[in-house]
C-alpha atoms as a PDB file:
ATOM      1  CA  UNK A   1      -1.241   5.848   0.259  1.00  0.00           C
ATOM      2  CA  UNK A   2      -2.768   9.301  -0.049  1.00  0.00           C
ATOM      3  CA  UNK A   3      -4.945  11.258  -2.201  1.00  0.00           C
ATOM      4  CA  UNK A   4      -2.163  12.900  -3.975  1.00  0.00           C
ATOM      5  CA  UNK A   5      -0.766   9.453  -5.136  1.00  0.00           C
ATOM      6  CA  UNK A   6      -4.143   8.813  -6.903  1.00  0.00           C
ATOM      7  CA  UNK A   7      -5.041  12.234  -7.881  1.00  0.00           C
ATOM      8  CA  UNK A   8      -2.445  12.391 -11.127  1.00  0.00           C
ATOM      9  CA  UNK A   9      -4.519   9.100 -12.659  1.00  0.00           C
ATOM     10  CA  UNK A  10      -8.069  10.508 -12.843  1.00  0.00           C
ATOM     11  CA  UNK A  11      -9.239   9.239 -16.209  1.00  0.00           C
ATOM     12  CA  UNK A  12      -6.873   6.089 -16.118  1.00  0.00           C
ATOM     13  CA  UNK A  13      -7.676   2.716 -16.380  1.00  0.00           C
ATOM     14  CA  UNK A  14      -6.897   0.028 -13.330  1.00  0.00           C
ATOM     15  CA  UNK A  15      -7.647  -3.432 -13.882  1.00  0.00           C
ATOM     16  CA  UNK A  16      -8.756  -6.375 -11.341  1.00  0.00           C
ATOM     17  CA  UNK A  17      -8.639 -10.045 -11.656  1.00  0.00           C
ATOM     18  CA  UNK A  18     -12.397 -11.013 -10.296  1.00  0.00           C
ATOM     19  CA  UNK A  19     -12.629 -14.689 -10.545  1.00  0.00           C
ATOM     20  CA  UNK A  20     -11.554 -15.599 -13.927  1.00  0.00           C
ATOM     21  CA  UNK A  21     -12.492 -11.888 -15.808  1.00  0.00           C
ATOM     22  CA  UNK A  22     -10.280  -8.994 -15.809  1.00  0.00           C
ATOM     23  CA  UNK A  23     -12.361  -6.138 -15.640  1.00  0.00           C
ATOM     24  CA  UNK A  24     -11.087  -2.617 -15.987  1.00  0.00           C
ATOM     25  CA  UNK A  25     -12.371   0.378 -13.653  1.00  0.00           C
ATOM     26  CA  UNK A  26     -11.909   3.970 -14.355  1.00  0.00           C
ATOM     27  CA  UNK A  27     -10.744   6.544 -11.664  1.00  0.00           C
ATOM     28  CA  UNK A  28     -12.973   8.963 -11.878  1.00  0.00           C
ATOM     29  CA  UNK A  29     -12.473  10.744  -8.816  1.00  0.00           C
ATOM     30  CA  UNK A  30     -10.615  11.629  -5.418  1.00  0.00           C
ATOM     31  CA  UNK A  31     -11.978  13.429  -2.580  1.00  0.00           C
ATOM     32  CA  UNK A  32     -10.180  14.529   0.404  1.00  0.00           C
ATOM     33  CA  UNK A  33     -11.872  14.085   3.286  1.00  0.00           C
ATOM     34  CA  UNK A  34     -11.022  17.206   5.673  1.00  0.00           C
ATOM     35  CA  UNK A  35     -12.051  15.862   8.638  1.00  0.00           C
ATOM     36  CA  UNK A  36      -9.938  13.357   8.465  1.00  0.00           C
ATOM     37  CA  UNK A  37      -7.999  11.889  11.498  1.00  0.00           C
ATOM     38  CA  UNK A  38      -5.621   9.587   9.520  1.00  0.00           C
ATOM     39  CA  UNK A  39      -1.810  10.612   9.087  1.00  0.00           C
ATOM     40  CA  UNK A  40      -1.681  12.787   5.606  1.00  0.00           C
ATOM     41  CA  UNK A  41      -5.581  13.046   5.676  1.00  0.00           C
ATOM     42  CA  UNK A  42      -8.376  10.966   4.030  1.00  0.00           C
ATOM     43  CA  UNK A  43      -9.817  10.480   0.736  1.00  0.00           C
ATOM     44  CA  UNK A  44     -12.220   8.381  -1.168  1.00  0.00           C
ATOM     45  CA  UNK A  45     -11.863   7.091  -4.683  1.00  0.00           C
ATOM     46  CA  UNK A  46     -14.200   6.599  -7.135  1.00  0.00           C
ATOM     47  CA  UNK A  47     -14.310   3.883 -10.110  1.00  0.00           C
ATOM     48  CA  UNK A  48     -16.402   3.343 -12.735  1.00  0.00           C
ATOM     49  CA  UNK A  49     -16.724   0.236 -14.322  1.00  0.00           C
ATOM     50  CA  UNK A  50     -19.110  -1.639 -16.973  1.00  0.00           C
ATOM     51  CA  UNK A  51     -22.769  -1.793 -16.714  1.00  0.00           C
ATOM     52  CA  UNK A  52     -23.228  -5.355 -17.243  1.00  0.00           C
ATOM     53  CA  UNK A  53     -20.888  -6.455 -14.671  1.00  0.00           C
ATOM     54  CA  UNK A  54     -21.670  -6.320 -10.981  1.00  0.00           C
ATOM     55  CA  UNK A  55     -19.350  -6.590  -8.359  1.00  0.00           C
ATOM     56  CA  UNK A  56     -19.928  -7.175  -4.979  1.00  0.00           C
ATOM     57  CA  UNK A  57     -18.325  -5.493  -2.351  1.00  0.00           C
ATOM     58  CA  UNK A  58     -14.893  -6.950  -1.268  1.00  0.00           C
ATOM     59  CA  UNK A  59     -11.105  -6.399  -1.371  1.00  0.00           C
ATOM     60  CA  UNK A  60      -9.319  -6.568  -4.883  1.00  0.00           C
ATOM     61  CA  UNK A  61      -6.336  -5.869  -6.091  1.00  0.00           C
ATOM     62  CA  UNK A  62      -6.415  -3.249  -8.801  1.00  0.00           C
ATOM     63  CA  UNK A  63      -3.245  -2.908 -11.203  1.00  0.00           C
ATOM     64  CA  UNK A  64      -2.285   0.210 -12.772  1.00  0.00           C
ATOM     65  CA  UNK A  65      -0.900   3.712 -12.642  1.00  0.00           C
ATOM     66  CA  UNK A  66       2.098   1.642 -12.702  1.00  0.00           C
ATOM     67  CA  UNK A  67       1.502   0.214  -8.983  1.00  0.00           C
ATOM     68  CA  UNK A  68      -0.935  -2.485  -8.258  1.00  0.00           C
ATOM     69  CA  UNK A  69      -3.081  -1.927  -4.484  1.00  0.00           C
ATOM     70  CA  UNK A  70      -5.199  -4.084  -2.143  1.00  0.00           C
ATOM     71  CA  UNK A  71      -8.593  -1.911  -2.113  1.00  0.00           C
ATOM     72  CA  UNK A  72     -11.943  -2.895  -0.502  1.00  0.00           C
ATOM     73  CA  UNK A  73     -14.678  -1.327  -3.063  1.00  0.00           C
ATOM     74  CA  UNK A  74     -18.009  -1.180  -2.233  1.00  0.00           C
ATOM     75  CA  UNK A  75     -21.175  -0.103  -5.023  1.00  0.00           C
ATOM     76  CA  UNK A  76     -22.830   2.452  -4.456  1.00  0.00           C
ATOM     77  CA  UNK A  77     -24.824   3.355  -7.730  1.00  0.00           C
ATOM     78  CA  UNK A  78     -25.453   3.012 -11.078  1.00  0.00           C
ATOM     79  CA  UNK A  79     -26.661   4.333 -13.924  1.00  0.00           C
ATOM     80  CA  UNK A  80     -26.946   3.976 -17.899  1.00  0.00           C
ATOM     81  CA  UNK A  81     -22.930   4.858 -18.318  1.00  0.00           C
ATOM     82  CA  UNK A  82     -21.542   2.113 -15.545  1.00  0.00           C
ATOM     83  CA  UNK A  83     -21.236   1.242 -12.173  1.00  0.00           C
ATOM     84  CA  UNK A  84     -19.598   3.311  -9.440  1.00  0.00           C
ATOM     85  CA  UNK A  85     -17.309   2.046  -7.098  1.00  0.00           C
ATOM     86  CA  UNK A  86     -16.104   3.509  -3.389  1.00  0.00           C
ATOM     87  CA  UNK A  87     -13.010   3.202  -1.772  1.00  0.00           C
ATOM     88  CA  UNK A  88     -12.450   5.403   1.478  1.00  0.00           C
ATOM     89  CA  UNK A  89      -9.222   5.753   3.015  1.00  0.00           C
ATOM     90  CA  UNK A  90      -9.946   7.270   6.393  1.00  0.00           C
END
């Protein structure tokens, strides 16, 4: 995966199966990590989901953009519009 695979679904939906809810995350953003030493470079994503639902940090597999990925997400804020979610690729 690379940045440029995400980059074209900013603003989409992806969905994961936690437990028995589907929740839906928003990409909100990719950033390319220039320091990168991974083949093609590194990026993070960033998701933002519902308010009222928490997630913890672990591996899911989130469906859309018409592919469906293992990521590990981790939380790292929140505010009155959602939750946001990491993912780095590094």
């Amino acid at each position: 995966m690379t940045a440029a695979d995400f980059e074209q679904a900013i603003g989409q939906a992806f969905t994961i199966d936690a437990g028995e809810q589907r929740i839906s995350l928003e990409l909100s953003a990719v950033n390319r990590i220039a320091s990168s030493p991974r083949e093609g470079g590194g990026f993070s994503l960033m998701f933002r989901g519902p308010r009222e639902i928490a997630l913890p940090q672990a591996t899911y597999r989130l469906t859309g953009n018409g592919a469906a990925h293992d990521i590990f997400i981790v939380p790292v804020a929140a505010d009155a519009a959602g939750r946001l979610y990491e993912a780095v690729f590094n």
